[in-house]
Protein backbone atom coordinates (compact mmCIF):
# COMPACT_ATOMS: atom_id res chain seq x y z
CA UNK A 1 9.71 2.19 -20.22
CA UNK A 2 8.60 -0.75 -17.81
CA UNK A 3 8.30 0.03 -14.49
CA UNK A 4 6.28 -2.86 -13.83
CA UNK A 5 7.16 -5.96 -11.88
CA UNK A 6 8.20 -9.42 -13.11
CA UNK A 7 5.95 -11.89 -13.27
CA UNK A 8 7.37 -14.09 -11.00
CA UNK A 9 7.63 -10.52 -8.34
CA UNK A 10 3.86 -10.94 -9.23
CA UNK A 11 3.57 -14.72 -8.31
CA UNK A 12 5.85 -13.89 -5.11
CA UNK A 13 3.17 -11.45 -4.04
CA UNK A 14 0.22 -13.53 -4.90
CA UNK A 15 1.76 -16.45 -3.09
CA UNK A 16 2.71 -14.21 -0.33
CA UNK A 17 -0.46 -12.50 0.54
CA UNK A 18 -2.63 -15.56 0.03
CA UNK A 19 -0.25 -17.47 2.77
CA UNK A 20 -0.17 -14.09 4.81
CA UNK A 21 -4.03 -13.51 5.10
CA UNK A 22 -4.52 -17.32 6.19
CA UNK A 23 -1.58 -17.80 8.46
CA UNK A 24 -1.33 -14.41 10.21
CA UNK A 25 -4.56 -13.28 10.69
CA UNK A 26 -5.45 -10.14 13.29
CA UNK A 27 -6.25 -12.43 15.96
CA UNK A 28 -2.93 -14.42 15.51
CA UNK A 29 -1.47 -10.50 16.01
CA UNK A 30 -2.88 -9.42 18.60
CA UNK A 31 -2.27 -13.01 20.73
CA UNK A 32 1.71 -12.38 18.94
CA UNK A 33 1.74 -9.17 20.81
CA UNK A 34 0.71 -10.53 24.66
CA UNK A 35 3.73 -12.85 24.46
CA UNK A 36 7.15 -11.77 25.33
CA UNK A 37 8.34 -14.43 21.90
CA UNK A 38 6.17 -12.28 19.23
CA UNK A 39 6.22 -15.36 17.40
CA UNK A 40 5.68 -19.19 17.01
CA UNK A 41 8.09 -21.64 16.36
CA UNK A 42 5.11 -23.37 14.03
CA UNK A 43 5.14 -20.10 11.65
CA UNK A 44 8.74 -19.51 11.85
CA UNK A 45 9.19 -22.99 10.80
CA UNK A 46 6.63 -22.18 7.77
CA UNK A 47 8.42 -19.05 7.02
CA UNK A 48 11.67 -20.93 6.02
CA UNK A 49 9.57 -23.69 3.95
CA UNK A 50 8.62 -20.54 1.88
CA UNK A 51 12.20 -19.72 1.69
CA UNK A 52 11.79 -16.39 2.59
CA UNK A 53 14.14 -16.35 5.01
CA UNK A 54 17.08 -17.09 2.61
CA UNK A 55 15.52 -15.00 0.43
CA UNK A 56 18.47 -12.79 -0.56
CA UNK A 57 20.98 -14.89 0.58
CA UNK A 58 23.35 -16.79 -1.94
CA UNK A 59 22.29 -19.89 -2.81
CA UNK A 60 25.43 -21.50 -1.82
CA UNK A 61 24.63 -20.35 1.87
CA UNK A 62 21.31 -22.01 1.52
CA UNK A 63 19.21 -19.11 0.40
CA UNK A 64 17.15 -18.08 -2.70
CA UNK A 65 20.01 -15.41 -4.36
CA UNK A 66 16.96 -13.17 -5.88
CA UNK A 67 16.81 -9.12 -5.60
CA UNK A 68 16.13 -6.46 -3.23
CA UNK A 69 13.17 -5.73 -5.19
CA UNK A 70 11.61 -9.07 -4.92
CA UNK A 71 12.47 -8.94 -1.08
CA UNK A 72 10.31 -5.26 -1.54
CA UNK A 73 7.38 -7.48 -2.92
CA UNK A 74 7.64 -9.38 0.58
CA UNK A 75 8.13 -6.88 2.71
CA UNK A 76 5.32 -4.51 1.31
CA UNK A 77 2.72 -8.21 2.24
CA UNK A 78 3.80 -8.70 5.32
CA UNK A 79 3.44 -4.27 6.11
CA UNK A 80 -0.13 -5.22 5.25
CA UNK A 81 -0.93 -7.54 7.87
CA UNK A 82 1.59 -6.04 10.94
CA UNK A 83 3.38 -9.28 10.68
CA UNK A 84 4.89 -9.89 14.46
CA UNK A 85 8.03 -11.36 14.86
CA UNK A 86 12.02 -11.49 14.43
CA UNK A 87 11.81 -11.42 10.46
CA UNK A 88 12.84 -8.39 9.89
CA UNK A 89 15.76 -8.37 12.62
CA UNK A 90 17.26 -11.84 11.79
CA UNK A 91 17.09 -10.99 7.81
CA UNK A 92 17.45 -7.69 7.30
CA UNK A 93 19.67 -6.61 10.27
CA UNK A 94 21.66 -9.51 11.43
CA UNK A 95 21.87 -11.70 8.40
CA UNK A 96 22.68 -8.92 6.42
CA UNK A 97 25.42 -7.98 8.58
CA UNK A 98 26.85 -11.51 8.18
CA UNK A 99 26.09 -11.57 4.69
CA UNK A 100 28.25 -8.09 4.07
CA UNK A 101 31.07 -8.18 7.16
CA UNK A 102 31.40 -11.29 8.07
CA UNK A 103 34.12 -13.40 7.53
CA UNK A 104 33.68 -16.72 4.82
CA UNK A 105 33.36 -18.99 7.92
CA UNK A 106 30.67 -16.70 10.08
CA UNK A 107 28.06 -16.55 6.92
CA UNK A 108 28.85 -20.59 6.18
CA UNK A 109 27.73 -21.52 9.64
CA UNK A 110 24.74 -18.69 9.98
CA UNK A 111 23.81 -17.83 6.84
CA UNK A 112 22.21 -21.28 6.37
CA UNK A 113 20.91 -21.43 9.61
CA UNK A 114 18.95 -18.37 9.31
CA UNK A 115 17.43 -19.84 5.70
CA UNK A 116 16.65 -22.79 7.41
CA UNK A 117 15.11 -21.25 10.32
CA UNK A 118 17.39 -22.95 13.04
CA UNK A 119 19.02 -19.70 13.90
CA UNK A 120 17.81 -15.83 14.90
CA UNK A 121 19.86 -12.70 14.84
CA UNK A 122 19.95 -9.19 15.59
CA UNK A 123 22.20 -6.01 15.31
CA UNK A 124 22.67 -4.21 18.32
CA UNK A 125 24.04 -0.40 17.29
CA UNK A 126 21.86 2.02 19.41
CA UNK A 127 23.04 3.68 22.66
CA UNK A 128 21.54 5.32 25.32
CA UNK A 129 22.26 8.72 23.24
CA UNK A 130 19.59 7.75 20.80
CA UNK A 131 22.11 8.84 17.86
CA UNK A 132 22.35 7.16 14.41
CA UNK A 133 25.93 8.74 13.41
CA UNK A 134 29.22 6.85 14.32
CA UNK A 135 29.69 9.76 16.73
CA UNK A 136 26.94 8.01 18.99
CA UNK A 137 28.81 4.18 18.84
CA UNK A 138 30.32 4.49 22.84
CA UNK A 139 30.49 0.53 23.72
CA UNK A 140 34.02 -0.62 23.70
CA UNK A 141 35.85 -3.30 22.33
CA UNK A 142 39.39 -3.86 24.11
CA UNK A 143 41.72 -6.13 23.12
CA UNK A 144 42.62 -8.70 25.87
CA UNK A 145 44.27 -12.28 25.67
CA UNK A 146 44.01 -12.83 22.00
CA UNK A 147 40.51 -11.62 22.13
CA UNK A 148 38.47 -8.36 23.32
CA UNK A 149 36.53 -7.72 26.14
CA UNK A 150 32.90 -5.55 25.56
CA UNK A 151 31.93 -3.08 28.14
CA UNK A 152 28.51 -0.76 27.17
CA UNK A 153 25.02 -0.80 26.65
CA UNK A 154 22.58 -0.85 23.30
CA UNK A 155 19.11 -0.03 23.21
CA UNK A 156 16.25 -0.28 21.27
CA UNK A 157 17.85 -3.62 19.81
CA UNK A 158 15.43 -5.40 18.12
CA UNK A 159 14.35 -8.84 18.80
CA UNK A 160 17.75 -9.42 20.86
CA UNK A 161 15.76 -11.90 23.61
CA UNK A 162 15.60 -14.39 20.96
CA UNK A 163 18.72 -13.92 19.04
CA UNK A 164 21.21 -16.69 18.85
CA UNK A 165 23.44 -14.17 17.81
CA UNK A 166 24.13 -10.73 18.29
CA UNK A 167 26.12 -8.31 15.53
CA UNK A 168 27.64 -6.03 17.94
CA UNK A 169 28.40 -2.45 17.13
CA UNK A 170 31.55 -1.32 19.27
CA UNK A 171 34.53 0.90 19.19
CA UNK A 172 37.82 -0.87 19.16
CA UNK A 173 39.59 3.04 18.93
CA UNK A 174 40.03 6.47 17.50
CA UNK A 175 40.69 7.84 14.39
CA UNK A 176 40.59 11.56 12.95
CA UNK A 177 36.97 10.51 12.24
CA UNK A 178 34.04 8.70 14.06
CA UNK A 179 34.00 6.45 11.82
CA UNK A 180 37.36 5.17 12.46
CA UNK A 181 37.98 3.12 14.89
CA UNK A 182 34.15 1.48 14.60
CA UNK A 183 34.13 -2.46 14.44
CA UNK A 184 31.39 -4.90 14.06
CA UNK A 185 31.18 -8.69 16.22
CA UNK A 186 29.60 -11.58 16.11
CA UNK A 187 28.25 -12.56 19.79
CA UNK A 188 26.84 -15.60 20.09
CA UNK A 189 24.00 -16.02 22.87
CA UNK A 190 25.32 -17.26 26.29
CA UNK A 191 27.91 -15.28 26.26
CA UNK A 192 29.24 -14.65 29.86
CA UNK A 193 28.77 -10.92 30.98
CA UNK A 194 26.08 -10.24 28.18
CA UNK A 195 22.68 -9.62 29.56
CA UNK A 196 19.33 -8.87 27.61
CA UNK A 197 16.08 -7.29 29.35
CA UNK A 198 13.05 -6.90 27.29
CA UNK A 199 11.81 -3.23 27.56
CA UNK A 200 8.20 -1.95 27.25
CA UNK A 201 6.68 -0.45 24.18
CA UNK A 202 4.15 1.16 22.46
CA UNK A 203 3.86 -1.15 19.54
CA UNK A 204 3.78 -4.63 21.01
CA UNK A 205 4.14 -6.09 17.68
CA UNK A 206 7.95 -5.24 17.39
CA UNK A 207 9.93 -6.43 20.91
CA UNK A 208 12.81 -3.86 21.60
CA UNK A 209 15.66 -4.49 24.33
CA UNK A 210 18.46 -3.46 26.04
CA UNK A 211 21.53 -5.29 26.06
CA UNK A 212 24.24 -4.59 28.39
CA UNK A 213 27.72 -5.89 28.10
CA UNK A 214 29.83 -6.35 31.37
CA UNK A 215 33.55 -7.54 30.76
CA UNK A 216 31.86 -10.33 27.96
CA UNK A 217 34.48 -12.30 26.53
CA UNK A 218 34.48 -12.54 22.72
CA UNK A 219 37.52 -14.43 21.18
CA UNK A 220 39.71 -12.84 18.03
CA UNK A 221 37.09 -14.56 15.01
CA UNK A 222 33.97 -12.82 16.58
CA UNK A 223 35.54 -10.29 14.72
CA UNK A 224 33.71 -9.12 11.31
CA UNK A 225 36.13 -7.81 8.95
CA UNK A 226 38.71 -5.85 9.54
CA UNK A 227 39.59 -4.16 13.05
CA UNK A 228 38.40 -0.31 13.04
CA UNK A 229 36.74 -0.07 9.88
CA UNK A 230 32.95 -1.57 9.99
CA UNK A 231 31.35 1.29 9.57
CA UNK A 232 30.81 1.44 5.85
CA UNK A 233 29.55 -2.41 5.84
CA UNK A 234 27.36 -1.05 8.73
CA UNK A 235 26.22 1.56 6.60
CA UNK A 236 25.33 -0.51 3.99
CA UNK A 237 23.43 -2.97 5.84
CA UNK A 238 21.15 -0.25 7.02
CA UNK A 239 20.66 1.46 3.74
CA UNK A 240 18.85 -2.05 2.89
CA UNK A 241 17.27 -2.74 5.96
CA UNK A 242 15.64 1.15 5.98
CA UNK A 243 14.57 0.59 2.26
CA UNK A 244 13.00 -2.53 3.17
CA UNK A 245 11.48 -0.87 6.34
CA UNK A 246 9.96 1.68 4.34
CA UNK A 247 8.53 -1.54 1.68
CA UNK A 248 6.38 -3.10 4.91
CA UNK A 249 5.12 0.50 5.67
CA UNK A 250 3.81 1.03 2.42
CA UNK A 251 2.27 -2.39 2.59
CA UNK A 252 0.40 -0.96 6.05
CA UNK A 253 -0.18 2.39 4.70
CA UNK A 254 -1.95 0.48 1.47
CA UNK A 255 -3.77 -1.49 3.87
CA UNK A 256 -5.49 1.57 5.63
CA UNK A 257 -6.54 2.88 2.53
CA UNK A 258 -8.07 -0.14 1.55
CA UNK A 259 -10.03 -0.48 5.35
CA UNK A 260 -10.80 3.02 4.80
CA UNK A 261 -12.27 3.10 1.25
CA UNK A 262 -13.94 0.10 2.08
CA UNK A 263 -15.83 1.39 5.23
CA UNK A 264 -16.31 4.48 3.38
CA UNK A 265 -18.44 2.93 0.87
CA UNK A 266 -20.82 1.20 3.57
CA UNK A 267 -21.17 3.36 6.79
CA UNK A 268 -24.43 5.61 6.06
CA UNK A 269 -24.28 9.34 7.45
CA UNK A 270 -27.64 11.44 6.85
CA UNK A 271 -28.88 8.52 4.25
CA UNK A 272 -26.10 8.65 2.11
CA UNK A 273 -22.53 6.33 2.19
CA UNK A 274 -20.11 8.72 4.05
CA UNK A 275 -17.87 8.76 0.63
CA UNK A 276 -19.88 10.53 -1.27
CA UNK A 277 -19.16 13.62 1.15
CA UNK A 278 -16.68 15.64 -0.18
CA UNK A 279 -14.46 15.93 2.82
CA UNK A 280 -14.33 12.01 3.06
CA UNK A 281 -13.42 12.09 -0.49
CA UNK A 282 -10.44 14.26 -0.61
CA UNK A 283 -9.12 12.90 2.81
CA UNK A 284 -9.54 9.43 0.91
CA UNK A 285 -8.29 10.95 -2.53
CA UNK A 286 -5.20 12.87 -0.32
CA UNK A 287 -4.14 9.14 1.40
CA UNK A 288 -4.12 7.73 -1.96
CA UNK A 289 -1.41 10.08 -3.13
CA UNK A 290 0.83 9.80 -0.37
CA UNK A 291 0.59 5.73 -0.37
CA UNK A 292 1.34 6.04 -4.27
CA UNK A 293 4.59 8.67 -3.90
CA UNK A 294 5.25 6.55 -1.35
CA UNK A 295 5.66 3.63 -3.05
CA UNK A 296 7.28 4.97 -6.13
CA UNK A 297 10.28 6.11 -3.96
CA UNK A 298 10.30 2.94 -2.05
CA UNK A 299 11.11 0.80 -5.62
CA UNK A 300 12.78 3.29 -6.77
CA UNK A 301 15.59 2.58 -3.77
CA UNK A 302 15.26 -0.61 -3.80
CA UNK A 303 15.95 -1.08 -7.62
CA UNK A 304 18.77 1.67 -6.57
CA UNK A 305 20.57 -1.11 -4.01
CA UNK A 306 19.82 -4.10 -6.44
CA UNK A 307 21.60 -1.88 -8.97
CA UNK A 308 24.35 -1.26 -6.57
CA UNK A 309 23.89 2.67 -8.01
CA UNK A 310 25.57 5.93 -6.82
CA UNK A 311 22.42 7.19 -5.25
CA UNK A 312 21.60 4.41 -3.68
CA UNK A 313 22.24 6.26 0.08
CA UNK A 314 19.98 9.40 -1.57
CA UNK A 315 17.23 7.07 -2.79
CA UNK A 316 17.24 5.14 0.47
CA UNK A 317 16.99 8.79 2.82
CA UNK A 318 14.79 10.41 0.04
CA UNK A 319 12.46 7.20 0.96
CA UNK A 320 12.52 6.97 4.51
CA UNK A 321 11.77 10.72 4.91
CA UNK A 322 8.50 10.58 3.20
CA UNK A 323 7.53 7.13 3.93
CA UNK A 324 7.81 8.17 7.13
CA UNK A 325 5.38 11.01 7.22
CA UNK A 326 3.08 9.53 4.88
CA UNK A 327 2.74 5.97 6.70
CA UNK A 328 1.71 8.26 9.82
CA UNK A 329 -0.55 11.04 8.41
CA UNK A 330 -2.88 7.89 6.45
CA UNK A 331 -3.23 5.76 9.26
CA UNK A 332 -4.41 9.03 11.36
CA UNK A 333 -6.50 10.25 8.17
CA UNK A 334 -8.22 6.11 8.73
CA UNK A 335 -8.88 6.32 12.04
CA UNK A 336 -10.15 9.74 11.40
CA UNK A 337 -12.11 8.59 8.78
CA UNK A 338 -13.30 5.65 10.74
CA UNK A 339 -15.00 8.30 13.21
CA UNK A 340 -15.67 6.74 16.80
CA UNK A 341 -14.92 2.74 15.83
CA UNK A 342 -11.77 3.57 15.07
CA UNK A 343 -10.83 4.72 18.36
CA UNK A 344 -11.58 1.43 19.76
CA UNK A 345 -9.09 -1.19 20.53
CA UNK A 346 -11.52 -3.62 18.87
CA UNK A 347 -10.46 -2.46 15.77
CA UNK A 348 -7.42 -3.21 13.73
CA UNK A 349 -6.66 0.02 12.39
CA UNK A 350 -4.71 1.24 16.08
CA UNK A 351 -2.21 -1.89 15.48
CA UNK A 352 -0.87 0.32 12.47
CA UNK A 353 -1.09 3.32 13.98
CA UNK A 354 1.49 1.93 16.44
CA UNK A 355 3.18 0.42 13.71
CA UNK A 356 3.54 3.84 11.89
CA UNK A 357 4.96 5.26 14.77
CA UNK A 358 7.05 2.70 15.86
CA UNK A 359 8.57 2.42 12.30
CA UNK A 360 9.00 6.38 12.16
CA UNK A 361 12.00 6.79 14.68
CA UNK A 362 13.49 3.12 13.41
CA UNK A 363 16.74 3.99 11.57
CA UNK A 364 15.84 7.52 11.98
CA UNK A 365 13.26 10.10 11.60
CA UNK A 366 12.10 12.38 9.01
CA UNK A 367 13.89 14.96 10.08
CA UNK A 368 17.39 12.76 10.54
CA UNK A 369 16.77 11.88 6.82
CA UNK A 370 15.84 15.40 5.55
CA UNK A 371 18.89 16.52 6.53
CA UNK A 372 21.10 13.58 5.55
CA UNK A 373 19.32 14.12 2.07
CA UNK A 374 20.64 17.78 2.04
CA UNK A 375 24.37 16.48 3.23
CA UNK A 376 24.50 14.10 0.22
CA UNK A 377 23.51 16.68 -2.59
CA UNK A 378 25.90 19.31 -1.12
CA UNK A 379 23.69 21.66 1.08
């Protein structure tokens, strides 16, 4: 059995890291993360002349029509150098949206803008009650003069200060579940009653907002799909967007175990390298096994979406939940490791830190996906 990647998933990580390491270095970071954009329009602009923002896309709509694994390759490269920016929330949260709601028109016009890098996205689902289930989706759509008027608020949306567009999660009515009633819209920016502030966080790197909606105007095709049933195209759009998620962690966690190793072999405690100390040694050993059985689940759910197979919503959960711990407990085990220089803000190793944590409560938790795992085998 192979359960190696392709050659050209090999060339697509050579050619990614390579560009990566020279184009978004730590210092571009950390500069990245005192600036309210996260991003330049320069390495945007070089982004899409990589293609990677049509990456998955169809190539009638401009994009590259390869895998969710080779979008795994990506993602893991740019998890290794805390890439900054609105990748991950114009490709993987609003595009996708598009790409599986949206109506032939809506991914013609910004399906090809996004590969082209003329156009930015987001998906604003989140609510002030912090919940993931279609229980928690409060912001209502009512219908009004051919069109529907959106009254609510979304947090934590990622990215939605730069957004062009905005893939609105609201409910348009009830049903005998949450689920019903749950529609999806396409809100461009400007919009008259929509207003964005940018909120503070821990992990400058990713920009979170909240967008409140005040009697906004949004005409009849700002609809995606069909009135009162976006949920499951919802559902699938984050099943991808948590799989990848859990790719650019492993690329982080990888990348503290390489710092770590590395300083291991040169810092000098009592005339000897500090990883020739046992307890070094099995810390080191003990990060190497959660990066690796993290990384096996990761491919394994993304060949599971590719595949389009049953378990693709257990593969995805199954993921998150461990990628989740382990992404945290290694970049604590390098700091740790790291001793007193990796407490300082001079070093890199606190950007993943607040990457791991940031990344732990996106799309839920550990805990949210435990259980979720135990609702889809039965328990």
């Amino acid at each position: 059995m192979d359960f190696g990647f392709s050659p050209e998933q090999e060339m697509l990580r050579a050619t990614a890291r390579k560009f990566l390491e020279n184009e978004c270095t730590s210092g571009f970071v950390r500069a990245r993360m005192e600036e309210p954009a996260g991003v330049t329009d320069e390495f945007w602009a070089k982004l899409a002349e990589q293609g990677w923002l049509g990456l998955v896309y169809p190539e009638e709509h401009g994009g590259s029509g390869l895998g969710f694994v080779d979008l795994t390759v990506l993602m893991e490269e740019m998890g290794r150098v805390v890439m900054p920016g609105p990748f991950f929330s114009t490709v993987l949260l609003g595009g996708l949206a598009i790409r599986e709601a949206g109506s032939p028109a809506q991914q013609k016009e910004w399906l090809a803008r996004i590969a082209a890098g003329r156009a930015r996205t987001t998906l604003a689902w989140t609510e002030p009650s912090a919940r993931w289930d279609a229980a928690g989706v409060t912001c209502a759509a009512r219908e009004d003069k051919g069109g529907f008027v959106l009254n609510g608020t979304k947090l934590f949306v990622l990215d939605a200060h730069l957004a062009d567009a905005l893939v609105v999660v609201a409910r348009t009515g009830e049903g005998k579940t949450p689920e019903e009633g749950v529609s999806l819209f396409l809100v461009p920016k400007g919009t008259r009653g929509v207003e964005v502030k940018l909120l503070p966080t821990m992990d400058q790197t990713r920009k979170l907002c909240e967008v409140s909606f005040k009697d906004a105007p949004v005409p009849a095709d700002a609809l995606m799909g069909v009135k009162g049933r976006g949920w499951p195209a919802l559902e699938r759009v984050v099943e991808r967007a948590t799989v990848a998620l859990c790719a650019e962690m492993c690329g982080g966690a990888q990348r503290v175990l390489d710092m770590t190793t590395d300083y291991a072999k040169i810092r000098v405690a009592f005339g000897k390298p500090i990883g020739t100390y046992q307890g070094v040694k099995h810390k080191a050993a003990d990060m190497l096994v959660d990066v690796e059985n993290a990384k096996s689940l990761t491919y394994y759910a993304a060949w599971a979406v590719d595949e389009n197979a049953p378990e693709a919503a257990l593969a995805a959960s199954m993921a998150k939940a461990y990628v989740t711990d382990a992404y945290r407990k290694v970049a604590g085990a390098g700091i740790q490791l790291h001793g007193g220089i990796g407490f300082t803000w001079e070093h890199d190793l606190h950007l993943y830190f607040k990457r791991a944590k940031s990344s732990e409560f996106t799309f839920g938790d550990a805990t949210y996906h435990r259980e979720r795992v135990a609702q889809l085998i039965n328990l």
